[in-house]
C-alpha atoms as a PDB file:
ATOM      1  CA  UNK A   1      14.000 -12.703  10.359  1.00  0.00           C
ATOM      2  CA  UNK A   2      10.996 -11.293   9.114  1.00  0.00           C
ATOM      3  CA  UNK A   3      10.590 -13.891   6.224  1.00  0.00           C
ATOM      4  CA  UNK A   4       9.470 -11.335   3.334  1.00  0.00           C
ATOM      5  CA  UNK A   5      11.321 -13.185   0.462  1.00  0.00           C
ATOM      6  CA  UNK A   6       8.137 -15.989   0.909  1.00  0.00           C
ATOM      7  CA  UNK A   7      10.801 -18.476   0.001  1.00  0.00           C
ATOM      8  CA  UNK A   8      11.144 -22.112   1.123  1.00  0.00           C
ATOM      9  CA  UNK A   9      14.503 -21.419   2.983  1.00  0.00           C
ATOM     10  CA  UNK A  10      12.749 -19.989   6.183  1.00  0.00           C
ATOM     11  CA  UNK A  11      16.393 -19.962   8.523  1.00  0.00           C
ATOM     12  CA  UNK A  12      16.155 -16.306   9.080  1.00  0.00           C
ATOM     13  CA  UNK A  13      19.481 -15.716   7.238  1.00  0.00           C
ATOM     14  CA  UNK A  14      19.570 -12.892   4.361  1.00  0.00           C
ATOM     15  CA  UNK A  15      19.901 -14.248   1.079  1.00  0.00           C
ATOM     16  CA  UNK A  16      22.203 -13.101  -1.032  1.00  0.00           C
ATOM     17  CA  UNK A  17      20.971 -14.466  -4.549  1.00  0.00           C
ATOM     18  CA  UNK A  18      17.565 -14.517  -5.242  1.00  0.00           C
ATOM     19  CA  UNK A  19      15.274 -17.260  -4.201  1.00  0.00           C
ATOM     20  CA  UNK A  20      12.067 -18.150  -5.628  1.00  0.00           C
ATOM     21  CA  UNK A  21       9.025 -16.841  -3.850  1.00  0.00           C
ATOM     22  CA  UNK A  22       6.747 -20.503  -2.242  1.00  0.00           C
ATOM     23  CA  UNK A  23       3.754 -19.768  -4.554  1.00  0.00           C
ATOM     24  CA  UNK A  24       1.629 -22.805  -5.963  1.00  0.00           C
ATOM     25  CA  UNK A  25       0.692 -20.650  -9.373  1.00  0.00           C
ATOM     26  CA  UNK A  26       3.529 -18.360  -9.656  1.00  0.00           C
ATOM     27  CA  UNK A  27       2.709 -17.662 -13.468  1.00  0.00           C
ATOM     28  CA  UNK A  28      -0.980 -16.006 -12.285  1.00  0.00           C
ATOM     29  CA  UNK A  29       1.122 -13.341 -10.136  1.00  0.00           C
ATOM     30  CA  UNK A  30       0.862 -10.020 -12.390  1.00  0.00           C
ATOM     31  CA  UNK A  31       2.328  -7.947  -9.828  1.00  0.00           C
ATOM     32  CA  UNK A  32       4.647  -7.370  -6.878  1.00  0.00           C
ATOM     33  CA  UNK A  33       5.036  -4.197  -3.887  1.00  0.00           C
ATOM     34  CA  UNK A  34       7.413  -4.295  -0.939  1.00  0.00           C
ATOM     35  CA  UNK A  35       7.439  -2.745   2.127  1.00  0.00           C
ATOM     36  CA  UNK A  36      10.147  -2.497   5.140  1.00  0.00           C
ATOM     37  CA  UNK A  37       9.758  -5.996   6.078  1.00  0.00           C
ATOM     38  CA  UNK A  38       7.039  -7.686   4.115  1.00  0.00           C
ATOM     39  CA  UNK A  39       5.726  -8.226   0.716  1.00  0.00           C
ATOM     40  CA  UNK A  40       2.758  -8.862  -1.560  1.00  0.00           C
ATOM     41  CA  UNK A  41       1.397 -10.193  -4.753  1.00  0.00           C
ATOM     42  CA  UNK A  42      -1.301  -9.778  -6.856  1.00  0.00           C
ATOM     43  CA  UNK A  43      -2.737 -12.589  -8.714  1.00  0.00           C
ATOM     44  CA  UNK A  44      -4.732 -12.173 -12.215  1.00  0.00           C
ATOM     45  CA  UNK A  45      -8.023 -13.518 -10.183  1.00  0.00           C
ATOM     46  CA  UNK A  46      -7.817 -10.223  -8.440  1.00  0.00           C
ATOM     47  CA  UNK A  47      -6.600 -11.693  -4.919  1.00  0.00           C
ATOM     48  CA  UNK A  48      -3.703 -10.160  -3.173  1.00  0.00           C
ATOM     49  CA  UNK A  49      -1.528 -12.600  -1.045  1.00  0.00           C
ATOM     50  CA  UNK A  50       1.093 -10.994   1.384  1.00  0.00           C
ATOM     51  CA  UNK A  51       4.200 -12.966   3.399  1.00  0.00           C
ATOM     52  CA  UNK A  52       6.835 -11.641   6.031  1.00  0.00           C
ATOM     53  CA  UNK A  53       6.687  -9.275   9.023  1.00  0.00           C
ATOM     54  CA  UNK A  54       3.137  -8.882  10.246  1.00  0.00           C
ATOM     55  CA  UNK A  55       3.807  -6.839  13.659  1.00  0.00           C
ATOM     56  CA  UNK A  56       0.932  -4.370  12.477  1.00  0.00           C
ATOM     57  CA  UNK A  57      -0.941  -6.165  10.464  1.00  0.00           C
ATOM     58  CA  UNK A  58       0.332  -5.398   7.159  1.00  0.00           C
ATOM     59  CA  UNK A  59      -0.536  -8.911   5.436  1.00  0.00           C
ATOM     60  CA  UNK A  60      -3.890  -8.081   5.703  1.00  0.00           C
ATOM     61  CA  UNK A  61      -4.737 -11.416   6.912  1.00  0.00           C
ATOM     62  CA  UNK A  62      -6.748 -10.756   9.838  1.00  0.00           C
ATOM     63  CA  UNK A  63      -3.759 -11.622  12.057  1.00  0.00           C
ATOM     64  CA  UNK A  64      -0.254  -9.908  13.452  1.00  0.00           C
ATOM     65  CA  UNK A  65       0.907 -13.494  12.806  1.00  0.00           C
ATOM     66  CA  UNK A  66       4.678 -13.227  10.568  1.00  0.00           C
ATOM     67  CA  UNK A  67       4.241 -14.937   7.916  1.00  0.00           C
ATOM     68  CA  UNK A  68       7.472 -17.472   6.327  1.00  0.00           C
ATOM     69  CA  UNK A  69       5.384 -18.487   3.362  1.00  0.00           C
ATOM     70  CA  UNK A  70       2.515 -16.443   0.798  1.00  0.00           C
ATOM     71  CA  UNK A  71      -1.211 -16.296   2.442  1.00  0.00           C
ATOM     72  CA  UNK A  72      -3.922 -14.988   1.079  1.00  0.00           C
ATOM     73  CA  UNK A  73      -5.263 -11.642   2.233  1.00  0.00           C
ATOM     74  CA  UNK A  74      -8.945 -10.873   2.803  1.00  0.00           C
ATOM     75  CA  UNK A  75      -9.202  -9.092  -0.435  1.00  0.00           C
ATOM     76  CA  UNK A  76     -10.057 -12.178  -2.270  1.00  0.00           C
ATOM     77  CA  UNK A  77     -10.931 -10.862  -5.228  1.00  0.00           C
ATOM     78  CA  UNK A  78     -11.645  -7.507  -7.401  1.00  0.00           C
ATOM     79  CA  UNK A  79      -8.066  -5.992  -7.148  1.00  0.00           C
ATOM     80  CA  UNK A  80      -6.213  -4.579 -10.003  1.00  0.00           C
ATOM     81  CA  UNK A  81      -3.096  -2.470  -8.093  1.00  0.00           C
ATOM     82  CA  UNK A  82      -1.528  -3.084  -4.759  1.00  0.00           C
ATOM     83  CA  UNK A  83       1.361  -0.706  -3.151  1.00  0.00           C
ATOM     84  CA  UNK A  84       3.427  -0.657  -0.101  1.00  0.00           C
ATOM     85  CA  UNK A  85       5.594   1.145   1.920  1.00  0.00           C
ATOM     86  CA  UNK A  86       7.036   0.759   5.714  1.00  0.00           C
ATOM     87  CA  UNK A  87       4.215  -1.036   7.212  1.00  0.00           C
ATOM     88  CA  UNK A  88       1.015  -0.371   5.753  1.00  0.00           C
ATOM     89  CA  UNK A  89      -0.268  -1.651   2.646  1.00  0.00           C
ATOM     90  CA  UNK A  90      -2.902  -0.878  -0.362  1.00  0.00           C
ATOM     91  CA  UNK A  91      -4.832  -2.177  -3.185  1.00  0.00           C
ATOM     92  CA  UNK A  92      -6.703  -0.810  -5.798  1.00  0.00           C
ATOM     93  CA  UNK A  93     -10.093  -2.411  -6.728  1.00  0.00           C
ATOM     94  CA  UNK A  94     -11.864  -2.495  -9.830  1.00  0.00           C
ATOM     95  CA  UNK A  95     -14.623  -0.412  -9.110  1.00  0.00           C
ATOM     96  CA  UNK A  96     -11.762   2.465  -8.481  1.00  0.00           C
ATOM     97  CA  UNK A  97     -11.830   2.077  -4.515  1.00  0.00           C
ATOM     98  CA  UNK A  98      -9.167   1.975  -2.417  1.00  0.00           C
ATOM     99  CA  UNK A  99      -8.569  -0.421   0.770  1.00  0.00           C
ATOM    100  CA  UNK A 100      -5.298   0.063   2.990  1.00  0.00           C
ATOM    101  CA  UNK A 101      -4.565  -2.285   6.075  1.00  0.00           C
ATOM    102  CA  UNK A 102      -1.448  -2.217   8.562  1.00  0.00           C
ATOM    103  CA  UNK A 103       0.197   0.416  10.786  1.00  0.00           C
ATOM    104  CA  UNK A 104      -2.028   3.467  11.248  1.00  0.00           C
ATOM    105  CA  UNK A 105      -0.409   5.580  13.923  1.00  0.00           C
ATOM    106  CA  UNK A 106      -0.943   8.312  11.392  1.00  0.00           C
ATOM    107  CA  UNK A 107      -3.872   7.601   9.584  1.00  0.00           C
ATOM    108  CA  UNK A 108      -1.993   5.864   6.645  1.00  0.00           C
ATOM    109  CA  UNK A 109      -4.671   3.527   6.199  1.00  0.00           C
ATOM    110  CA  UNK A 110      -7.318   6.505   5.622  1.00  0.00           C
ATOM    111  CA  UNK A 111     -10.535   4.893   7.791  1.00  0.00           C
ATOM    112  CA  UNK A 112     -10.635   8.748   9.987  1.00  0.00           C
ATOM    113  CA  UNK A 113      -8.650   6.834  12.926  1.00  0.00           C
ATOM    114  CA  UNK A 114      -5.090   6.783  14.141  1.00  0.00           C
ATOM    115  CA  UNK A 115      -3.265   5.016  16.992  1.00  0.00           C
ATOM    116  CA  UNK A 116      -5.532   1.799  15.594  1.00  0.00           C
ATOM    117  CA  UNK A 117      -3.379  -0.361  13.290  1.00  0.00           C
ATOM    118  CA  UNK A 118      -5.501  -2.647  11.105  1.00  0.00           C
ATOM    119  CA  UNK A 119      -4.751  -6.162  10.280  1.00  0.00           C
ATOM    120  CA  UNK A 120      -8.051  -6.354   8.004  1.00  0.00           C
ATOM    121  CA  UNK A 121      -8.407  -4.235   4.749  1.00  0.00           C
ATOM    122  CA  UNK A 122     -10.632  -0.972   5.533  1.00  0.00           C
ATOM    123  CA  UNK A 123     -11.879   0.836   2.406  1.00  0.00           C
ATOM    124  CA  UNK A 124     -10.545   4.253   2.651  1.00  0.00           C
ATOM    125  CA  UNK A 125     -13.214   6.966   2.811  1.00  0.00           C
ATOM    126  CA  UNK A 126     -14.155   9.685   0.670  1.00  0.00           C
ATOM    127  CA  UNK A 127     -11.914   8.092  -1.884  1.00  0.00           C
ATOM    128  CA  UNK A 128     -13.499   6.962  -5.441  1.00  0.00           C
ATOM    129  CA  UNK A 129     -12.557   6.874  -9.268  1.00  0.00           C
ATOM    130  CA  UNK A 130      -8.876   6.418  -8.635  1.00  0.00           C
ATOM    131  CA  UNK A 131      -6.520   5.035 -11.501  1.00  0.00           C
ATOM    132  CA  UNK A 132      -3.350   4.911  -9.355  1.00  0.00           C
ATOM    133  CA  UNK A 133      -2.059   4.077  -6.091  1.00  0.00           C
ATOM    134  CA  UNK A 134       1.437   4.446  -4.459  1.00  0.00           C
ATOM    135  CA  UNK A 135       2.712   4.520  -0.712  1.00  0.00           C
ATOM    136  CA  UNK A 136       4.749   6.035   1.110  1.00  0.00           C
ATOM    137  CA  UNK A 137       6.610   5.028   4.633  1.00  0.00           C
ATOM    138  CA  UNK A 138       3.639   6.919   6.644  1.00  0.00           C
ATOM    139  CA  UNK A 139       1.235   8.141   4.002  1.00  0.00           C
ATOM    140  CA  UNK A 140      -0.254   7.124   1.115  1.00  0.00           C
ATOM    141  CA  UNK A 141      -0.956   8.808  -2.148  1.00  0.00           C
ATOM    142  CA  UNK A 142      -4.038   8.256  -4.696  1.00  0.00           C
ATOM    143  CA  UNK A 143      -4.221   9.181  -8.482  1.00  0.00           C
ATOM    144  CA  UNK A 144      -8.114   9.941 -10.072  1.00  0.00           C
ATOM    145  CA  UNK A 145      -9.339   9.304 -13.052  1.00  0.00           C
ATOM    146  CA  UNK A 146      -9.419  13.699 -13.380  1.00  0.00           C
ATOM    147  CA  UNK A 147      -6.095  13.709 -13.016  1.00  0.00           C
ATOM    148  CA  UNK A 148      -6.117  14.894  -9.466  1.00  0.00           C
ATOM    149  CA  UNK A 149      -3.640  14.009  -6.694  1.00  0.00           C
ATOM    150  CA  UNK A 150      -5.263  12.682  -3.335  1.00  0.00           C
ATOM    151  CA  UNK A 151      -3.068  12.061   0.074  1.00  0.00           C
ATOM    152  CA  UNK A 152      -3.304  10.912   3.483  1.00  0.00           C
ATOM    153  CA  UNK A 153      -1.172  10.080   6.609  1.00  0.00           C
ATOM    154  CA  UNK A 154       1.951  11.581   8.057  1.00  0.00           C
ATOM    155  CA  UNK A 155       2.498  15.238   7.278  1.00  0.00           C
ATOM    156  CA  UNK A 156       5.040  16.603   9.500  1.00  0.00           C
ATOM    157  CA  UNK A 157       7.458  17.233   6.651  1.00  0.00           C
ATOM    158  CA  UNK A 158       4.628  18.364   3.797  1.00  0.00           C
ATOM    159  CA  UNK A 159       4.684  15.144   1.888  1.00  0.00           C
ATOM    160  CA  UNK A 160       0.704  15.327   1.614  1.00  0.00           C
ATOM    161  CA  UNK A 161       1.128  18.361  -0.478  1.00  0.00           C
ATOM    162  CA  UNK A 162      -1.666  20.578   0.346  1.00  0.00           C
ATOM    163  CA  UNK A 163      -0.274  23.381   1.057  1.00  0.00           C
ATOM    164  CA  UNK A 164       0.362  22.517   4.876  1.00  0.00           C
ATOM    165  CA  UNK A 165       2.354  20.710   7.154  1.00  0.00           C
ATOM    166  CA  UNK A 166       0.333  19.703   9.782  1.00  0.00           C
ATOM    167  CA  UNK A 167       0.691  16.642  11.735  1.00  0.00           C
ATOM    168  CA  UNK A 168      -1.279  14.428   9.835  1.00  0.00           C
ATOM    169  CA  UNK A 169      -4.389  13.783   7.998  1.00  0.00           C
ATOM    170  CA  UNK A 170      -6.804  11.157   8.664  1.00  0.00           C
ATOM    171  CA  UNK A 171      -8.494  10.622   5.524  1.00  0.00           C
ATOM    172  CA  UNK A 172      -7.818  11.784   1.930  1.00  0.00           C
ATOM    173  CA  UNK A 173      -6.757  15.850   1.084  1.00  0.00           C
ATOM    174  CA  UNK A 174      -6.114  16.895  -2.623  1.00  0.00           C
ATOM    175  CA  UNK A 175      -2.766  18.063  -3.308  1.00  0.00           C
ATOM    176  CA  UNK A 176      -3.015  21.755  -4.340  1.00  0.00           C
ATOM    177  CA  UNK A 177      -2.527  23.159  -7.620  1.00  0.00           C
ATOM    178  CA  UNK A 178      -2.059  19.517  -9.517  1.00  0.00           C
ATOM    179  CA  UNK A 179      -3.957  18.534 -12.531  1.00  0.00           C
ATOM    180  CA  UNK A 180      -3.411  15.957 -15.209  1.00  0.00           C
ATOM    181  CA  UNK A 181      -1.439  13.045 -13.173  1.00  0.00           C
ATOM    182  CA  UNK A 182      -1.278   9.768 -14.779  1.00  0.00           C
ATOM    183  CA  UNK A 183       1.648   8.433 -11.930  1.00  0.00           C
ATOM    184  CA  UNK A 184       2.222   8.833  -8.562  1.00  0.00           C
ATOM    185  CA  UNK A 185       5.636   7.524  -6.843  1.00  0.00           C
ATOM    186  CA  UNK A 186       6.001   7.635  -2.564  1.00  0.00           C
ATOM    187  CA  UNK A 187       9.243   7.348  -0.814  1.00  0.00           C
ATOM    188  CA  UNK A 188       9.515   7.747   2.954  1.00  0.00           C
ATOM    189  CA  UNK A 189       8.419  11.246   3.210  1.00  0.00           C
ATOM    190  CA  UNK A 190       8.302  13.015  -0.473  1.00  0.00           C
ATOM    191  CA  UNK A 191       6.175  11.755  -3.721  1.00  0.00           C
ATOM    192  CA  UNK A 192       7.163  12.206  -7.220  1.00  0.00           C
ATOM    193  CA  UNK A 193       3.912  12.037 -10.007  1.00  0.00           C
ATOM    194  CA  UNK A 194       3.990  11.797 -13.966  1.00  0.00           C
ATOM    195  CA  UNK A 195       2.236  14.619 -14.866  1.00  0.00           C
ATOM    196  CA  UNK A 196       1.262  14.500 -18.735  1.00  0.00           C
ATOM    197  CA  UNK A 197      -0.877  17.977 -19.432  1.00  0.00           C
ATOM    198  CA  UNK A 198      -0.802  21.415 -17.461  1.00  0.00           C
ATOM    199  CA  UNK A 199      -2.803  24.347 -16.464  1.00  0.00           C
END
């Protein structure tokens, strides 16, 4: 019953053909992310609008209100990516910072805090010139404009890729030994990156 399909059939059932999203200007949506039990859009004026589950604040809304129907975020303009993953989500701005909001046991939303979930966008620190955003189901992974592959987040399993596998990390750690990356992919605890030139 979390609502993420932002349709106009709001019984809680599953739906098992696909049903339009309730959006006034659907052609101005340019792009789409999911995560376990919401979902977002990103609309050519640069505003992302989120719907569905909202336990952690992953709609970015201000609230931990679910959400049946699209609402805007509080990134109301300037954003040119967005990405999600479990509960947390991510957009990427036009002057190549990054702002996460949502669940941040582990530091997925990159502020330097954990145990603190965050239902309003927080710009991710020491972050800057990135091209590329994807993320995962605890972490989240960044792509610069060098080429270079930045993480964050859950750890336990090595999915931040530098070279340890601590706990977690609270804001962003290059990924060792990585160089020209044009893509970055995150599943639940591994990334995959498009790598187009090596050492």
């Amino acid at each position: 019953m979390y609502h993420q399909l932002g349709g106009f059939l709001t019984d809680g059932y599953d739906h098992w053909m696909p049903t339009h999203a309730a959006f006034d200007l659907q052609p101005d949506v340019t792009a789409l992310a999911a995560g376990f039990g919401h979902s977002l859009a990103l609309k050519n004026d640069g505003s992302v609008w989120a719907w569905g589950f909202n336990k952690f604040g992953q709609l970015g809304d201000g609230t931990t209100v679910d959400r049946p129907q699209p609402v805007p975020t509080l990134l109301t303009s300037g954003a040119v990516a967005i990405a999600s993953n479990g509960n947390h989500s991510l957009a990427l701005k036009n002057d190549g910072g990054v702002w996460a909001w949502g669940y941040n046991q582990f530091g997925e939303v990159g502020d330097g805090t954990e145990f603190n979930d965050r239902p309003t966008p927080v710009r991710v620190e020491r972050l800057d010139s990135v091209v590329g955003i994807a993320a995962g189901g605890y972490h989240s992974v960044a792509v610069k404009d060098d080429g270079s592959v930045w993480t964050w987040g859950y750890n336990l399993d090595g999915q931040l890729g530098n070279g340890t596998s601590g706990y977690r990390e609270l804001t962003p750690v290059e990924v060792v030994n990585l160089r020209g990356v044009t893509t970055a992919a995150a599943g639940r605890a591994h990334n995959l990156v498009l790598q187009t030139e090596r050492d």
